[in-house]
PDB file of N, CA and C in Angstrom:
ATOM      1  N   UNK A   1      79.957 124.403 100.679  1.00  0.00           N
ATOM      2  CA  UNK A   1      81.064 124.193 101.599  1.00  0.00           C
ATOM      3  C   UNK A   1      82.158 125.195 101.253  1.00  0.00           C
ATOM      4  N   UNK A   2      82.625 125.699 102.253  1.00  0.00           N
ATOM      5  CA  UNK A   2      83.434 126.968 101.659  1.00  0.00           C
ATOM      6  C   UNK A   2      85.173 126.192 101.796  1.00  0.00           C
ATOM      7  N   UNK A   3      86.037 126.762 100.718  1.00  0.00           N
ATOM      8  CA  UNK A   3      87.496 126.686 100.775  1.00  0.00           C
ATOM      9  C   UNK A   3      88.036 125.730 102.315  1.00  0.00           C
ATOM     10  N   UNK A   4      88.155 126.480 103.194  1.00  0.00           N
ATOM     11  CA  UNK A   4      88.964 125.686 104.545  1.00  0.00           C
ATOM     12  C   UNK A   4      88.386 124.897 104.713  1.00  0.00           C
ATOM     13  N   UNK A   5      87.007 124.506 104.632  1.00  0.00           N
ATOM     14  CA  UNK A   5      86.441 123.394 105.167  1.00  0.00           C
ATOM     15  C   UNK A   5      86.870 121.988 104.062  1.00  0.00           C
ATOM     16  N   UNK A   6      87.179 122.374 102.548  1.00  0.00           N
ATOM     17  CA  UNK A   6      87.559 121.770 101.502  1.00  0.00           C
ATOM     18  C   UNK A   6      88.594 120.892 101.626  1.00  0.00           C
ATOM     19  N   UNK A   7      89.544 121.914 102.353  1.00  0.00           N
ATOM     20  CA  UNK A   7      90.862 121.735 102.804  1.00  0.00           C
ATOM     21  C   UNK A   7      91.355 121.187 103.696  1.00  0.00           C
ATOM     22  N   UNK A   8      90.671 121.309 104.959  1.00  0.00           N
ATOM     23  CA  UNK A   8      90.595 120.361 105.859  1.00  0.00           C
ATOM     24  C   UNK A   8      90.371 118.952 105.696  1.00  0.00           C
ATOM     25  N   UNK A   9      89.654 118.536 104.804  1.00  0.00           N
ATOM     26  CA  UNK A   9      88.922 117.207 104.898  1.00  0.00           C
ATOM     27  C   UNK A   9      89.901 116.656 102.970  1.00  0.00           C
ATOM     28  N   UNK A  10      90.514 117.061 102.985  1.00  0.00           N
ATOM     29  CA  UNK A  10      91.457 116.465 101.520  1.00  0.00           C
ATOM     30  C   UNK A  10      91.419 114.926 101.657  1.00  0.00           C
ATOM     31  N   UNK A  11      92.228 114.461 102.962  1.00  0.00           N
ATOM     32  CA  UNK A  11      92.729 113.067 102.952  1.00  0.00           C
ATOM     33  C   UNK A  11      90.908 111.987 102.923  1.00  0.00           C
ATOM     34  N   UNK A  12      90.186 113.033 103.345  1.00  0.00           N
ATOM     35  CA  UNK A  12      88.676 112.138 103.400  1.00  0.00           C
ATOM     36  C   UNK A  12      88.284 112.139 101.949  1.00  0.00           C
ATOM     37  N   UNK A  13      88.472 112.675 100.987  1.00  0.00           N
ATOM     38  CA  UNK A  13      88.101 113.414  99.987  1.00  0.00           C
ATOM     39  C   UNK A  13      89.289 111.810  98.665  1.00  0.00           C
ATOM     40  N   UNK A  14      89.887 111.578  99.365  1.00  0.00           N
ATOM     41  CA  UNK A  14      91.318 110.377  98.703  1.00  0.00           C
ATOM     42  C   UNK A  14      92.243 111.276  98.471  1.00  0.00           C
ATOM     43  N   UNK A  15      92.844 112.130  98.858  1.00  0.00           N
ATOM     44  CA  UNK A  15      93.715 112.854  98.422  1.00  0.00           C
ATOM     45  C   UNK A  15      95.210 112.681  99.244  1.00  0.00           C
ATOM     46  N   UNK A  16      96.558 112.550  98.229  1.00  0.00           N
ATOM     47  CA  UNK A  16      97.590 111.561  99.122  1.00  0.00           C
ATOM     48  C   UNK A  16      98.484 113.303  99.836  1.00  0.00           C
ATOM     49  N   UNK A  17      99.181 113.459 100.758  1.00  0.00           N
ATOM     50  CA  UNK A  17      99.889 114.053 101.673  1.00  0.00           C
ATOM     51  C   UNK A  17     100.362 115.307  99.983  1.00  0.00           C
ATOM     52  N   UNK A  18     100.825 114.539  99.519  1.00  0.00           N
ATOM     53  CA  UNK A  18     101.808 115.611  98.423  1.00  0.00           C
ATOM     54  C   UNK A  18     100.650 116.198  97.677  1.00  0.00           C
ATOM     55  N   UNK A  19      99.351 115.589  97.187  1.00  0.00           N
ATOM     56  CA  UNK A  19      98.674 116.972  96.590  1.00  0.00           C
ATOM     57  C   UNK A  19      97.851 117.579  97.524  1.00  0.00           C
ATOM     58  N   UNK A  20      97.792 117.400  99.281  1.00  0.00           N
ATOM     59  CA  UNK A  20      97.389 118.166  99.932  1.00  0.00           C
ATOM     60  C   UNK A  20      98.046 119.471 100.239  1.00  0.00           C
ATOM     61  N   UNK A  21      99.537 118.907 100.110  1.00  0.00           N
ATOM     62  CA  UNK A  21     100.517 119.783 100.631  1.00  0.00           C
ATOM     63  C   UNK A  21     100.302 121.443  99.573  1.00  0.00           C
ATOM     64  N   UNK A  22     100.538 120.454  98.066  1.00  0.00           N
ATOM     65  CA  UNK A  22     100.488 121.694  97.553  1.00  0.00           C
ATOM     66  C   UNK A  22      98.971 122.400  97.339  1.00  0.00           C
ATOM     67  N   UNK A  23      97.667 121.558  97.515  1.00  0.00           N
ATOM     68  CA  UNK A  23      96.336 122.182  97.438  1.00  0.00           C
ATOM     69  C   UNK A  23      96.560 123.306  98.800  1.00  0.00           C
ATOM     70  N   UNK A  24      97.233 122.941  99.762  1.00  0.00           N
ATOM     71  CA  UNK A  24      96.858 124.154 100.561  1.00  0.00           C
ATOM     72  C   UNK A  24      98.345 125.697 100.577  1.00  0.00           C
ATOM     73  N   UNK A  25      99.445 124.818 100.095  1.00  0.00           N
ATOM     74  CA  UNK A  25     100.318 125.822  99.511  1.00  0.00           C
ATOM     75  C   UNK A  25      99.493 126.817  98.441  1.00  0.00           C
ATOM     76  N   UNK A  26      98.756 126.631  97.834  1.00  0.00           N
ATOM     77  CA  UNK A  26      98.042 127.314  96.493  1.00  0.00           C
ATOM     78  C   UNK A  26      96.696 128.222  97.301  1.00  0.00           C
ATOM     79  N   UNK A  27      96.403 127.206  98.377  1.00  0.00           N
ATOM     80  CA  UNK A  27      95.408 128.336  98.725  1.00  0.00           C
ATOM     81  C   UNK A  27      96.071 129.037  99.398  1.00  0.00           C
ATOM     82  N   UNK A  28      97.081 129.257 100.352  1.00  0.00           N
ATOM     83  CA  UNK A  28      98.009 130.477 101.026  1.00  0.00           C
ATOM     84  C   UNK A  28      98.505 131.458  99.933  1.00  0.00           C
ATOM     85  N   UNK A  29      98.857 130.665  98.577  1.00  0.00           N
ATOM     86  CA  UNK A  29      99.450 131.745  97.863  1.00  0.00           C
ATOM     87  C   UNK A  29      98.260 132.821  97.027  1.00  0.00           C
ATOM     88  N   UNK A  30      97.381 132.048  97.079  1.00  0.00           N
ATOM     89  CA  UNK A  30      95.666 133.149  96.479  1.00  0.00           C
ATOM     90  C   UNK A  30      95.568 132.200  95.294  1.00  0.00           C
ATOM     91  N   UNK A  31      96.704 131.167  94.637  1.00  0.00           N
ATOM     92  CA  UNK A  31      96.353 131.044  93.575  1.00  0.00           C
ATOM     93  C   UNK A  31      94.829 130.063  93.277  1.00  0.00           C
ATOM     94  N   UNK A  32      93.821 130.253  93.288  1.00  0.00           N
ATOM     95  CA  UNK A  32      92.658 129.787  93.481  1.00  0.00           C
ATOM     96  C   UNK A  32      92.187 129.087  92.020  1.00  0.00           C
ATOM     97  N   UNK A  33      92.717 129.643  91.059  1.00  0.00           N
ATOM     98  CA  UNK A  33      92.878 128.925  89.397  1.00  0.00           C
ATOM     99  C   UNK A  33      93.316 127.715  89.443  1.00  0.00           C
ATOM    100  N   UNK A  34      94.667 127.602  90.137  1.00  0.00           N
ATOM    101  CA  UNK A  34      95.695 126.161  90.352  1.00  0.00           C
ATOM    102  C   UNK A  34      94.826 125.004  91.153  1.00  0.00           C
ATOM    103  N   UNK A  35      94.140 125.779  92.626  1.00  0.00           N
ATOM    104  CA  UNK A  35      93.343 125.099  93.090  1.00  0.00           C
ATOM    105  C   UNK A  35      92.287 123.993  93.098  1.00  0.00           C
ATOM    106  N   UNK A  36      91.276 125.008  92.193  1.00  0.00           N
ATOM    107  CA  UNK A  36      90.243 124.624  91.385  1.00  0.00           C
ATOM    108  C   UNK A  36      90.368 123.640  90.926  1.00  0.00           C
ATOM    109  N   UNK A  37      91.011 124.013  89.655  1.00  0.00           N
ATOM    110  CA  UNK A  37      91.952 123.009  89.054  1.00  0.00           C
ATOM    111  C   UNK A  37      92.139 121.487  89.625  1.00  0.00           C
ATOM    112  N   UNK A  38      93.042 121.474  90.665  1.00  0.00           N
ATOM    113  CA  UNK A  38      93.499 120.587  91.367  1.00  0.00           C
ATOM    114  C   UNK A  38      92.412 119.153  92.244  1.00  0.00           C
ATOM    115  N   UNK A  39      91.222 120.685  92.573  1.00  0.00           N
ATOM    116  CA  UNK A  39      89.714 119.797  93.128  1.00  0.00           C
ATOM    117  C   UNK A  39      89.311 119.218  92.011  1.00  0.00           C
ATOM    118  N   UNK A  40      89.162 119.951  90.734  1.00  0.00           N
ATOM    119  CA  UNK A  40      88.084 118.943  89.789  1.00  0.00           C
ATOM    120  C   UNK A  40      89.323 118.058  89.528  1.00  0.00           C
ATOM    121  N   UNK A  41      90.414 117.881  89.429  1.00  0.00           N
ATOM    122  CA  UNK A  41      91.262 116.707  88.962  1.00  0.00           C
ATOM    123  C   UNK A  41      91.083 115.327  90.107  1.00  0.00           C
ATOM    124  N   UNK A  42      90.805 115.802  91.327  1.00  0.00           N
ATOM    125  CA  UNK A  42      90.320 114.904  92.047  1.00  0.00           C
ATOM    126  C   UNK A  42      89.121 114.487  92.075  1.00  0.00           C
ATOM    127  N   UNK A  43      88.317 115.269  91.871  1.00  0.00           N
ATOM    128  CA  UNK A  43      86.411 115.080  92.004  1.00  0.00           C
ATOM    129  C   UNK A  43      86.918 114.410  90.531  1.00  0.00           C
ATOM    130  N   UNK A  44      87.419 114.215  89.509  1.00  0.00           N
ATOM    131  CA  UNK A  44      87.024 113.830  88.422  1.00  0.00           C
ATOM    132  C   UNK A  44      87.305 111.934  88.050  1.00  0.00           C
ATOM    133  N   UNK A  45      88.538 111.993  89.233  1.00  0.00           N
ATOM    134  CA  UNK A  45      89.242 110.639  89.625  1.00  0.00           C
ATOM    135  C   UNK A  45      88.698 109.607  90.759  1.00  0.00           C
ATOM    136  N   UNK A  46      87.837 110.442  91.495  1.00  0.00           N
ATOM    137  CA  UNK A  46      86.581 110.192  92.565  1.00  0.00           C
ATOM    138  C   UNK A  46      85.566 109.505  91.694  1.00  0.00           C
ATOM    139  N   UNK A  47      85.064 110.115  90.458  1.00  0.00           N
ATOM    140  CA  UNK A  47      83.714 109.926  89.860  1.00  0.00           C
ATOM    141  C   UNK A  47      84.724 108.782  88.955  1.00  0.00           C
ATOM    142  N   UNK A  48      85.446 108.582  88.512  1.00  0.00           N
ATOM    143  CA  UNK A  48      85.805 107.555  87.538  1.00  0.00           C
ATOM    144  C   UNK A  48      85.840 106.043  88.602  1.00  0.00           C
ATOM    145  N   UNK A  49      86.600 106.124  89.326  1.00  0.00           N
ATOM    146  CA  UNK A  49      86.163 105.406  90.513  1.00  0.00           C
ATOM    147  C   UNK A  49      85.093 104.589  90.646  1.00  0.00           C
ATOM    148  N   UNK A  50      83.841 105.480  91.195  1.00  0.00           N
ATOM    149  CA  UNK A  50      82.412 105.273  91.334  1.00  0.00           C
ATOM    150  C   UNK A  50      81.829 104.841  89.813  1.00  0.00           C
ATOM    151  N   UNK A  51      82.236 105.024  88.856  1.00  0.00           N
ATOM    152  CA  UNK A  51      81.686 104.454  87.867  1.00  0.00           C
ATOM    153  C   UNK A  51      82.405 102.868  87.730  1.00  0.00           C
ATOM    154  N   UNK A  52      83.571 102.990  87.907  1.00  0.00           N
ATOM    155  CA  UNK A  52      84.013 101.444  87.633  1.00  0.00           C
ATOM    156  C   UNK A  52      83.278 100.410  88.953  1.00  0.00           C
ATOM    157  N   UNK A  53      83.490 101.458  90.097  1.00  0.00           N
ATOM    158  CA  UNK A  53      82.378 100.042  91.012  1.00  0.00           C
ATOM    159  C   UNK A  53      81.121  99.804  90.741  1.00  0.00           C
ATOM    160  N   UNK A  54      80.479 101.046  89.876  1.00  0.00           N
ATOM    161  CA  UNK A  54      79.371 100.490  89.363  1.00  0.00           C
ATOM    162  C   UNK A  54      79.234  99.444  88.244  1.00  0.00           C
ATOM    163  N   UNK A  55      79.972  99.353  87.769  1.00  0.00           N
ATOM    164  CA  UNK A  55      80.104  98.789  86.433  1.00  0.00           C
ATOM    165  C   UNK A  55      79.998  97.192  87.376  1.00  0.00           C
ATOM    166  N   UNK A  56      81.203  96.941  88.522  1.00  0.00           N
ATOM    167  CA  UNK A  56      81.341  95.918  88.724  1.00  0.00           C
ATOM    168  C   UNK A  56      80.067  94.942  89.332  1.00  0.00           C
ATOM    169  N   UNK A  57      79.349  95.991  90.346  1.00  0.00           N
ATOM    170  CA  UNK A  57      78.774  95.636  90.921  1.00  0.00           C
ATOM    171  C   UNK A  57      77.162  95.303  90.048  1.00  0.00           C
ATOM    172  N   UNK A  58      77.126  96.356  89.004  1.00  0.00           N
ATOM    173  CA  UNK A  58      76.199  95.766  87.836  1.00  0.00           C
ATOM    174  C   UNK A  58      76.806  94.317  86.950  1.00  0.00           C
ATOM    175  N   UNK A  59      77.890  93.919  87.132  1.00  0.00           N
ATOM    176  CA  UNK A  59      77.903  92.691  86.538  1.00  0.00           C
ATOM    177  C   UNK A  59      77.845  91.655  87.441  1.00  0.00           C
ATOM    178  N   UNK A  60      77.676  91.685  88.996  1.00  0.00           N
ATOM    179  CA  UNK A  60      77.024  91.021  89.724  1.00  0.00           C
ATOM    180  C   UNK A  60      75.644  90.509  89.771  1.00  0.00           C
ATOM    181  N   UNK A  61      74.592  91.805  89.072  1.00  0.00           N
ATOM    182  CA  UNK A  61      73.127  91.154  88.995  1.00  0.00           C
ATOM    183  C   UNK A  61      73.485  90.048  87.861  1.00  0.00           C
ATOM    184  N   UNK A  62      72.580  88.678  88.507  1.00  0.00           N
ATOM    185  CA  UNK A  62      72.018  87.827  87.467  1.00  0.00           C
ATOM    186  C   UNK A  62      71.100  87.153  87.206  1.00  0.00           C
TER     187      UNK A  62
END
């Protein structure tokens, strides 16, 4: 999936108005380091997420 398409879809992605604002301020400015950055801090808060509903939903089997 390339950059704009990334960018476009933030708020689908859980991402709130203020770190969209500046994820796409950073991609206008080139800074693509800050960016990066910014995606795995979300992909990383996404996956912590998905592990705690797993957790929950594994203490449902009984």
């Amino acid at each position: 999936m390339d950059t704009v398409k990334i960018l476009e879809n933030l708020s689908d992605m859980g991402c709130d108005d203020k770190q969209i604002c500046f994820m796409k301020k950073m991609y206008k400015e080139g800074d693509t380091d800050t960016l990066l950055r910014d995606l795995r801090k979300c992909r990383c808060h996404l996956m912590d997420e998905l592990h705690e509903s797993q957790k929950k939903v594994d203490n449902m089997i009984f």
